[in-house]
C-alpha atoms as a PDB file:
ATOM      1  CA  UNK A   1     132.170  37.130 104.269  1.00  0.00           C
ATOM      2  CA  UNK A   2     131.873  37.324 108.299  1.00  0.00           C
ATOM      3  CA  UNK A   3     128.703  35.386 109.580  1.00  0.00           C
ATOM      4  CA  UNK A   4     126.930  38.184 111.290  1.00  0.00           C
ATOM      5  CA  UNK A   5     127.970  40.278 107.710  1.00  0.00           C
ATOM      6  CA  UNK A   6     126.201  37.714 105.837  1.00  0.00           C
ATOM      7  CA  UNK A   7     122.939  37.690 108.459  1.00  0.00           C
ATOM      8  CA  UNK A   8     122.850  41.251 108.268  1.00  0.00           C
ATOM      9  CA  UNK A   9     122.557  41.401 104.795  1.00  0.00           C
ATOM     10  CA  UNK A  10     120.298  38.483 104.242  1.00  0.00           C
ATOM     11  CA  UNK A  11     117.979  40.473 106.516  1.00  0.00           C
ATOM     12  CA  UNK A  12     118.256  43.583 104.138  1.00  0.00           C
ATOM     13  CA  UNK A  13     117.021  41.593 101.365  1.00  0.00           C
ATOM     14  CA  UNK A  14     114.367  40.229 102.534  1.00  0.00           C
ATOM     15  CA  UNK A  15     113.249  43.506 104.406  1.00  0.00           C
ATOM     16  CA  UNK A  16     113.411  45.252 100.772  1.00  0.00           C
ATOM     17  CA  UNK A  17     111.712  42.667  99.632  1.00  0.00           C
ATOM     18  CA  UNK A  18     109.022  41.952 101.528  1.00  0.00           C
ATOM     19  CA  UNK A  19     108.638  44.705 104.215  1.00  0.00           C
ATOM     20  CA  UNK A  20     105.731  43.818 106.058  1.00  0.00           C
ATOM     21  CA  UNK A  21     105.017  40.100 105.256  1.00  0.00           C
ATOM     22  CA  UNK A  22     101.378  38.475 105.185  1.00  0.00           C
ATOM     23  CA  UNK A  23     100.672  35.775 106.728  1.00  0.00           C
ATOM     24  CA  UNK A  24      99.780  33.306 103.844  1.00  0.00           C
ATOM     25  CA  UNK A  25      96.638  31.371 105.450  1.00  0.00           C
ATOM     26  CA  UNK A  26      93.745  32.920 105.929  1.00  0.00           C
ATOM     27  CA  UNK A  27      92.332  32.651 109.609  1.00  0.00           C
ATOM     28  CA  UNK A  28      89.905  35.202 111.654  1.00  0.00           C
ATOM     29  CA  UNK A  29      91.641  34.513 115.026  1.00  0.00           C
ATOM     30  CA  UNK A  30      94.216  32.286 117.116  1.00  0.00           C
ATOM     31  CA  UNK A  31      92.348  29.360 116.529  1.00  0.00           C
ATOM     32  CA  UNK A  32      91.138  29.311 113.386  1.00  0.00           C
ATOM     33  CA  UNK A  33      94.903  29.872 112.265  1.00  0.00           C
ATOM     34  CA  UNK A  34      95.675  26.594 114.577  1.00  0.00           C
ATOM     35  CA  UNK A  35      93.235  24.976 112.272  1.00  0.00           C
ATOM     36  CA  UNK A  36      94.308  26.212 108.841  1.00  0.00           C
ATOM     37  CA  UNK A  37      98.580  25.866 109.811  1.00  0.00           C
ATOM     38  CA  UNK A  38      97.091  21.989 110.931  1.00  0.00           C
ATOM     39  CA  UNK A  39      95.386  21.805 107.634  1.00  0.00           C
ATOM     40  CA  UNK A  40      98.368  23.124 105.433  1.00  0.00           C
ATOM     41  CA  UNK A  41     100.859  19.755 106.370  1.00  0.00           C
ATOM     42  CA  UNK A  42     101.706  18.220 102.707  1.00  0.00           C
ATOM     43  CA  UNK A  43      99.299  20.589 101.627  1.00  0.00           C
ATOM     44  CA  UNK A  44      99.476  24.127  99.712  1.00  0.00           C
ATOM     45  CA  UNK A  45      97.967  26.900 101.189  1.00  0.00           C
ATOM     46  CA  UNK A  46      96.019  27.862  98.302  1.00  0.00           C
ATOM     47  CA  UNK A  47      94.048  24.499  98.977  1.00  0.00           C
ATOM     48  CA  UNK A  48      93.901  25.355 102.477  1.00  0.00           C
ATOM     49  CA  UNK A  49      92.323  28.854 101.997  1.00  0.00           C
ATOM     50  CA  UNK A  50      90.111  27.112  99.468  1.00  0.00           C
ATOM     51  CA  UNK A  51      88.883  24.526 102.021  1.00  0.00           C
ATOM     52  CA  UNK A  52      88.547  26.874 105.333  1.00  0.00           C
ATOM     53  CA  UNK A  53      85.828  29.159 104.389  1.00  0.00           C
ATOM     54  CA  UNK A  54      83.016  26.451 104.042  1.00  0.00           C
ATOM     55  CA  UNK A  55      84.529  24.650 107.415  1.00  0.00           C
ATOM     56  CA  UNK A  56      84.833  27.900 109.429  1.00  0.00           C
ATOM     57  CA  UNK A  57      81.340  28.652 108.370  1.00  0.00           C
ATOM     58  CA  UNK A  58      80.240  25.923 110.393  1.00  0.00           C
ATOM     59  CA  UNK A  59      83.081  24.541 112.622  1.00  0.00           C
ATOM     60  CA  UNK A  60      85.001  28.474 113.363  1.00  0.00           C
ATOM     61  CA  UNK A  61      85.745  27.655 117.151  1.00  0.00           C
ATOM     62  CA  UNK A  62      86.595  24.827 119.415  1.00  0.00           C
ATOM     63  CA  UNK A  63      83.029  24.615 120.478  1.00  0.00           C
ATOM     64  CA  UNK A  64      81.637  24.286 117.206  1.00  0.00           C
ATOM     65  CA  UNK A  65      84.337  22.010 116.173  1.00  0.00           C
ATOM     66  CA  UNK A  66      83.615  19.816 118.763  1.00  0.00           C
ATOM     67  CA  UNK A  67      79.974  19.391 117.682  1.00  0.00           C
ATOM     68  CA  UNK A  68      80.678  18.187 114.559  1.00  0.00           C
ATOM     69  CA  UNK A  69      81.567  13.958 114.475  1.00  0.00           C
ATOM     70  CA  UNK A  70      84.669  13.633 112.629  1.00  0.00           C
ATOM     71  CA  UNK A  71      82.704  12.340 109.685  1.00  0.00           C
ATOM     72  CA  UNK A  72      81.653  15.587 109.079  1.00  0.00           C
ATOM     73  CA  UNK A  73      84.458  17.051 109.938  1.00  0.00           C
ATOM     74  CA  UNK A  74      86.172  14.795 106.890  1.00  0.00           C
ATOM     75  CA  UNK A  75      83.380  15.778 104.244  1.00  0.00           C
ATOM     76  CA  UNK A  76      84.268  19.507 104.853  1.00  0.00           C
ATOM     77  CA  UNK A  77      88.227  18.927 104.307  1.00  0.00           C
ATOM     78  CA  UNK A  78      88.270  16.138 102.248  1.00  0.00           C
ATOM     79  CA  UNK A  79      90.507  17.954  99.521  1.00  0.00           C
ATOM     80  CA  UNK A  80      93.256  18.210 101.787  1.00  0.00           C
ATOM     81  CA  UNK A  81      96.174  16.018 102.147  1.00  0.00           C
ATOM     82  CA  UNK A  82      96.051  13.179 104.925  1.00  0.00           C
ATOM     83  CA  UNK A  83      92.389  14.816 105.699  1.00  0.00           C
ATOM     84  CA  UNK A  84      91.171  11.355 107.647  1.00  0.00           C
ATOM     85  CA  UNK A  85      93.913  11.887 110.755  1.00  0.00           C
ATOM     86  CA  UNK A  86      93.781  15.336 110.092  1.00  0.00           C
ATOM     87  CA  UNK A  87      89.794  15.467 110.770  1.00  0.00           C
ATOM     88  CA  UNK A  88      90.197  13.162 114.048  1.00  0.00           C
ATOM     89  CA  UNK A  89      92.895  15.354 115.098  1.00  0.00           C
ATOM     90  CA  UNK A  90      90.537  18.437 114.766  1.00  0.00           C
ATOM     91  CA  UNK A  91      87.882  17.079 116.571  1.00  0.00           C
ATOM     92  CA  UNK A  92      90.319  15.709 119.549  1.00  0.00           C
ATOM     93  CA  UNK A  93      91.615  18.840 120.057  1.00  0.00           C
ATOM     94  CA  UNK A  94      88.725  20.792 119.941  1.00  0.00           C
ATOM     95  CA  UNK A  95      87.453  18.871 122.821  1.00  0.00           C
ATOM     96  CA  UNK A  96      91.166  19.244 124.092  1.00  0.00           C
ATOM     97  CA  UNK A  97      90.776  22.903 124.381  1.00  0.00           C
ATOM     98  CA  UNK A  98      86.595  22.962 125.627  1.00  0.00           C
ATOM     99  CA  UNK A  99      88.146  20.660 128.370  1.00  0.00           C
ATOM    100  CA  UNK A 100      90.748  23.223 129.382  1.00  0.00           C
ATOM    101  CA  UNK A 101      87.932  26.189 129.554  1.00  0.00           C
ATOM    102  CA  UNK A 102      87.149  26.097 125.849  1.00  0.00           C
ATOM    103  CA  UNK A 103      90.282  28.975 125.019  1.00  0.00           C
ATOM    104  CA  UNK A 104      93.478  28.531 122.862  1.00  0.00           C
ATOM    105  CA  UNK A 105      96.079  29.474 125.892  1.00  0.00           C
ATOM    106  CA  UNK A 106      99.223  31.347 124.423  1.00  0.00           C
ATOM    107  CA  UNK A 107     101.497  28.426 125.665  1.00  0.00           C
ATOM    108  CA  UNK A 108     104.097  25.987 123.691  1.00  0.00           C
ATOM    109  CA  UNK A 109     103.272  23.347 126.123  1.00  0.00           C
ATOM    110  CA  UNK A 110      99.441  24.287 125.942  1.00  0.00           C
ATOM    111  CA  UNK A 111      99.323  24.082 122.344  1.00  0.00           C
ATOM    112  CA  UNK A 112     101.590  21.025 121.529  1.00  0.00           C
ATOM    113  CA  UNK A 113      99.445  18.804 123.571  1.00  0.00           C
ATOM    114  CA  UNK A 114      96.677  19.248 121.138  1.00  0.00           C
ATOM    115  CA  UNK A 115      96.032  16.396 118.804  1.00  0.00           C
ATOM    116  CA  UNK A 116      98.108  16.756 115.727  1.00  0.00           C
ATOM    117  CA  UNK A 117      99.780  20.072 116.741  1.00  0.00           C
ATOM    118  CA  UNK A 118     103.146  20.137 116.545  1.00  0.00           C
ATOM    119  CA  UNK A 119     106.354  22.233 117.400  1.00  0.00           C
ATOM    120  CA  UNK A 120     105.886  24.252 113.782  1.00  0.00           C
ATOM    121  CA  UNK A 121     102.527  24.736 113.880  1.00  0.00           C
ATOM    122  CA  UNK A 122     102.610  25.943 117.981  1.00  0.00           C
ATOM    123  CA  UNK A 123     105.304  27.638 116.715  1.00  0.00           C
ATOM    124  CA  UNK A 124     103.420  29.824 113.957  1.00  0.00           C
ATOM    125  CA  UNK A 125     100.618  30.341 116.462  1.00  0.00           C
ATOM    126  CA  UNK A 126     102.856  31.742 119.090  1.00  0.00           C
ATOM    127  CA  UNK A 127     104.005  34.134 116.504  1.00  0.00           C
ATOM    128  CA  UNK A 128     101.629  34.917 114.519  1.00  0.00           C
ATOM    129  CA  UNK A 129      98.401  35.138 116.228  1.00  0.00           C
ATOM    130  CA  UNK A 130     100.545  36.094 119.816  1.00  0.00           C
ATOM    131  CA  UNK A 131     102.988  37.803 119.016  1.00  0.00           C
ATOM    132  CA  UNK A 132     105.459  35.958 121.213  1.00  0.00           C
ATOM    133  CA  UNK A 133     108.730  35.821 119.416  1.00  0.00           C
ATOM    134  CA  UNK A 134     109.534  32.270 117.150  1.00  0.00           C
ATOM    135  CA  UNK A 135     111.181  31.001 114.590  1.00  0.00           C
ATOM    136  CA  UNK A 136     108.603  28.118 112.798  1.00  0.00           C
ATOM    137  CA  UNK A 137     110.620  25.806 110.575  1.00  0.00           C
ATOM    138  CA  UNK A 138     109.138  24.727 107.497  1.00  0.00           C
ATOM    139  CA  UNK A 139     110.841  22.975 104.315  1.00  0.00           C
ATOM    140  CA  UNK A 140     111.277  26.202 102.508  1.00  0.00           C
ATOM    141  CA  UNK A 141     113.078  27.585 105.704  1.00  0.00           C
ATOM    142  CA  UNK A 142     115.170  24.482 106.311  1.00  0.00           C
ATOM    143  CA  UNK A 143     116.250  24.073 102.949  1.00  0.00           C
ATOM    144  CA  UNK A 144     117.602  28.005 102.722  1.00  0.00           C
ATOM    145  CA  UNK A 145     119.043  27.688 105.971  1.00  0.00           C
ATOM    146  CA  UNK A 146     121.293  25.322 104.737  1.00  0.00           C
ATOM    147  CA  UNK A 147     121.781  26.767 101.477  1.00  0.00           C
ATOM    148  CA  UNK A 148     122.760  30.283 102.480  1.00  0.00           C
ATOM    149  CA  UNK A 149     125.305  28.263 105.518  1.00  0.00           C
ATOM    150  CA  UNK A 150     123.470  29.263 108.184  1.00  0.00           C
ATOM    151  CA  UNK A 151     122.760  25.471 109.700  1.00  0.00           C
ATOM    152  CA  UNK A 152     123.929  22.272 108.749  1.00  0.00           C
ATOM    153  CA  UNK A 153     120.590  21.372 107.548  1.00  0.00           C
ATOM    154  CA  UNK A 154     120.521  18.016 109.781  1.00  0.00           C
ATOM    155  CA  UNK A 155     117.098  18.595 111.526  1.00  0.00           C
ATOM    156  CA  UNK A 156     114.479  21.668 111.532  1.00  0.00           C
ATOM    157  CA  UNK A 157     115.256  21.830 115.473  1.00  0.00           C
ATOM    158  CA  UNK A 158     118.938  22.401 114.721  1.00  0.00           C
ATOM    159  CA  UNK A 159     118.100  24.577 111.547  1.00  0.00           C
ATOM    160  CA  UNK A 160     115.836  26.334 114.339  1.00  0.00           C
ATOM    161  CA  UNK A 161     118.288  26.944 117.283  1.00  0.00           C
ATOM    162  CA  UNK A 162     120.705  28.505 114.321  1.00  0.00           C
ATOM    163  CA  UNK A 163     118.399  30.722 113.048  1.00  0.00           C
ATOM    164  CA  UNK A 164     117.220  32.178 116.251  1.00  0.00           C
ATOM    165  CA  UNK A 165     121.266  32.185 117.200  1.00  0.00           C
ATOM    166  CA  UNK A 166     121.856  34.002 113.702  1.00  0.00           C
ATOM    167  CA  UNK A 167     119.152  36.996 113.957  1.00  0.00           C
ATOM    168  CA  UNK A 168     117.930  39.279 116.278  1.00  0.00           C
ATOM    169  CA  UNK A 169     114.929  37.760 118.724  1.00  0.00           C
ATOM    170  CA  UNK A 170     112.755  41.085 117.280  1.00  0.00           C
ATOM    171  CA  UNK A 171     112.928  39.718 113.542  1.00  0.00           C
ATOM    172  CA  UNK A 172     111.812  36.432 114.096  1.00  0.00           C
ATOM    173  CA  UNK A 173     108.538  36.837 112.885  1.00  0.00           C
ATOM    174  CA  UNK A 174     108.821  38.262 110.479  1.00  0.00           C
ATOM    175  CA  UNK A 175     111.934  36.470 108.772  1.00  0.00           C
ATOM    176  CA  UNK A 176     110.139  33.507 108.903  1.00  0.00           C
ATOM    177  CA  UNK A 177     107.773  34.617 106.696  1.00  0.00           C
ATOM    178  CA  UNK A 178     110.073  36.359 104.763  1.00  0.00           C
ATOM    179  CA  UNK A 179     112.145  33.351 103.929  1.00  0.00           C
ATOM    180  CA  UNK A 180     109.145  31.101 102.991  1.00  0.00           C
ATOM    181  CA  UNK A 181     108.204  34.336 100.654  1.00  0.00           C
ATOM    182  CA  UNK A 182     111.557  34.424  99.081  1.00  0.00           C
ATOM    183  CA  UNK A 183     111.794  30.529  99.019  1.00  0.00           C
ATOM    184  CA  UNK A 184     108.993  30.257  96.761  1.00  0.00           C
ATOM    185  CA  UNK A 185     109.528  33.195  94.653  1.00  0.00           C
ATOM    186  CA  UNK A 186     113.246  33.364  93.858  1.00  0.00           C
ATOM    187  CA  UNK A 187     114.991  30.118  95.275  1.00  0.00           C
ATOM    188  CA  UNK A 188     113.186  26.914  94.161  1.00  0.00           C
ATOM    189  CA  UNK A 189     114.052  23.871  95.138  1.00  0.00           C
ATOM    190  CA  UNK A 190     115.141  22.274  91.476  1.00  0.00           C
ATOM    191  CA  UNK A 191     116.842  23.993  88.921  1.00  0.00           C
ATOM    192  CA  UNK A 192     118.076  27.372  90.679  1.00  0.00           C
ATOM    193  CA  UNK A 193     120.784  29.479  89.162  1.00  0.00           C
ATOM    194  CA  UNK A 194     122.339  30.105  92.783  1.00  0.00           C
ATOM    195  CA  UNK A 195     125.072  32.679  90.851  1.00  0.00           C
ATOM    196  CA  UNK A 196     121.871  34.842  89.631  1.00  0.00           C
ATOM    197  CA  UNK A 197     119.725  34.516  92.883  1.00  0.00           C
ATOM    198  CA  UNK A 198     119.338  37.996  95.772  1.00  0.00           C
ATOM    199  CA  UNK A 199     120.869  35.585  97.999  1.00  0.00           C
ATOM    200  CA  UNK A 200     122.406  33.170  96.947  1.00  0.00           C
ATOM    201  CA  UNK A 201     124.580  34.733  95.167  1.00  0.00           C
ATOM    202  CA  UNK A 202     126.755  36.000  98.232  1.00  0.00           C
ATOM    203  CA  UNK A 203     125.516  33.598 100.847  1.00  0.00           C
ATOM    204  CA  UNK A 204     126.401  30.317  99.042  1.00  0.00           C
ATOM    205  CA  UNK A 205     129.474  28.914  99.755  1.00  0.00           C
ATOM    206  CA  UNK A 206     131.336  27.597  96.344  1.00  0.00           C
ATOM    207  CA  UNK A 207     131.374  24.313  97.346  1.00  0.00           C
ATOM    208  CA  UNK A 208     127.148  24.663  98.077  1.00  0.00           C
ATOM    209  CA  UNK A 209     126.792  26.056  94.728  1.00  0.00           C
ATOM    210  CA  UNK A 210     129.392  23.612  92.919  1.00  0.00           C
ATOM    211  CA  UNK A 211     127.183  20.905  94.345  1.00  0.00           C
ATOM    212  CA  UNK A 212     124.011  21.707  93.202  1.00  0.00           C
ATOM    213  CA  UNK A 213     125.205  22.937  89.785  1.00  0.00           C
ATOM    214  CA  UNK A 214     126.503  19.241  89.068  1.00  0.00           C
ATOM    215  CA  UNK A 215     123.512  18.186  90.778  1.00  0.00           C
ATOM    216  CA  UNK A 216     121.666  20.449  88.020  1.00  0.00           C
ATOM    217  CA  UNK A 217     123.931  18.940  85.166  1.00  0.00           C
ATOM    218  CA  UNK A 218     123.295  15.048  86.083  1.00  0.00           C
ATOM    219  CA  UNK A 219     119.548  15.812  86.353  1.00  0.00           C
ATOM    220  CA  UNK A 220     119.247  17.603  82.847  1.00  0.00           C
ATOM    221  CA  UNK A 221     121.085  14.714  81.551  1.00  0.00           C
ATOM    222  CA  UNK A 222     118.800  12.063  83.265  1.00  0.00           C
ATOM    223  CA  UNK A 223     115.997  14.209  81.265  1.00  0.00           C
ATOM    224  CA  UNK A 224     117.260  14.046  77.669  1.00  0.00           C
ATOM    225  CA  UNK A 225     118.327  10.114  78.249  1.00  0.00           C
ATOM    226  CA  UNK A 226     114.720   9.613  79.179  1.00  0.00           C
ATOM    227  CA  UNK A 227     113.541  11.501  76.034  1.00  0.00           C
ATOM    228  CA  UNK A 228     116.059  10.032  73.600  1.00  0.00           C
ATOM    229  CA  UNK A 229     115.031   6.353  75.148  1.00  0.00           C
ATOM    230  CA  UNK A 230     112.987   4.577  72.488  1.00  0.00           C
ATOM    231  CA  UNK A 231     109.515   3.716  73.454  1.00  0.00           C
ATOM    232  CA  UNK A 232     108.023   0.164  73.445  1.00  0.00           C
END
């Protein structure tokens, strides 16, 4: 199958399958989505959208944020992963953004100088609460991208460049949130019958799905050795 054949029907897919995609954090605005995609490193986003409601409450722009100490800050988001840097970063960019005139600007540079904002989480900002055409990179995205052949899967900014090379600039935002969709609803990580899966199934090459099928078989058999091994 021809590359752009196999883009164009990846994209079919995932259009049938999830036509107008949500945007899985909950947020009231640009920067209370800054917060929550911050929040949601090594992380689900079910804790996330469990944690947000009583910080927002109290903390739901950069002025308020940058009232609170980062003591606080850490007692509101304590369930989260890595929530000590996380809560300094918070509070150093909310004083970031009340130093620039107290708005989140709609700029990659803008945004990636903020304390513990990276190129993903700009990137889902610019998208999402902007509009501005991106293509975030998470490990669900990475992962498929190199699945389905689409990148080499060396580094999310090469999986990135090949994705936005691969489909048209006027999907990106919503592909990317298709793919994370689909990743964690039909093409898991561990133990995935690529020959069975919407995509898979065609996008794979053999020698992807050869690999992970003996990588299937070695791990099942690691299992029952561990369960057949006598305990002291």
């Amino acid at each position: 199958m021809r590359r752009a054949e196999k883009v164009e029907r990846i994209g079919q897919v995932l259009d049938e399958l999830y036509p107008d995609p949500p945007i899985p954090l909950d947020h009231r605005d640009p920067y209370t989505l800054l917060v929550a995609v911050a929040l949601s490193a090594q992380t689900t986003d079910k804790k996330v959208n469990q944690v947000t409601p009583a910080l927002f409450a109290v903390a739901g722009t950069p002025e308020e944020m940058a009232s609170l100490p980062p003591e606080r800050i850490l007692e509101l988001i304590r369930e989260v992963g890595l929530a000590p840097t996380k809560a300094r970063n918070l509070s150093t960019a909310a004083h970031q953004i009340m130093a620039a005139g107290g708005d989140l600007v709609p700029d990659f540079a803008f945004l990636e100088s903020l304390a513990g904002v990276g190129h993903k989480t700009a990137s889902v900002v610019m998208a999402q609460a902007f509009g501005v055409p991106a293509f975030p990179v998470d490990t669900h995205i990475h992962r498929l991208a190199f699945r389905w052949g689409l990148s080499n899967g060396t580094t999310v900014e090469r999986t990135e460049r090949d994705l936005k090379a691969a489909f048209p600039r006027e999907t990106w935002n919503d592909r990317h949130l298709q793919i994370i969709y689909f990743g964690r609803e039909h093409c898991p990580a561990q133990r995935h019958d690529m020959a069975a899966c919407p995509i898979c199934s065609f996008a794979a090459s053999k020698a992807r799905m050869a690999a992970e099928a003996k990588a299937r078989r070695v791990a099942a058999s690691a299992r029952t050795a561990a369960r057949a091994r006598p305990r002291a």
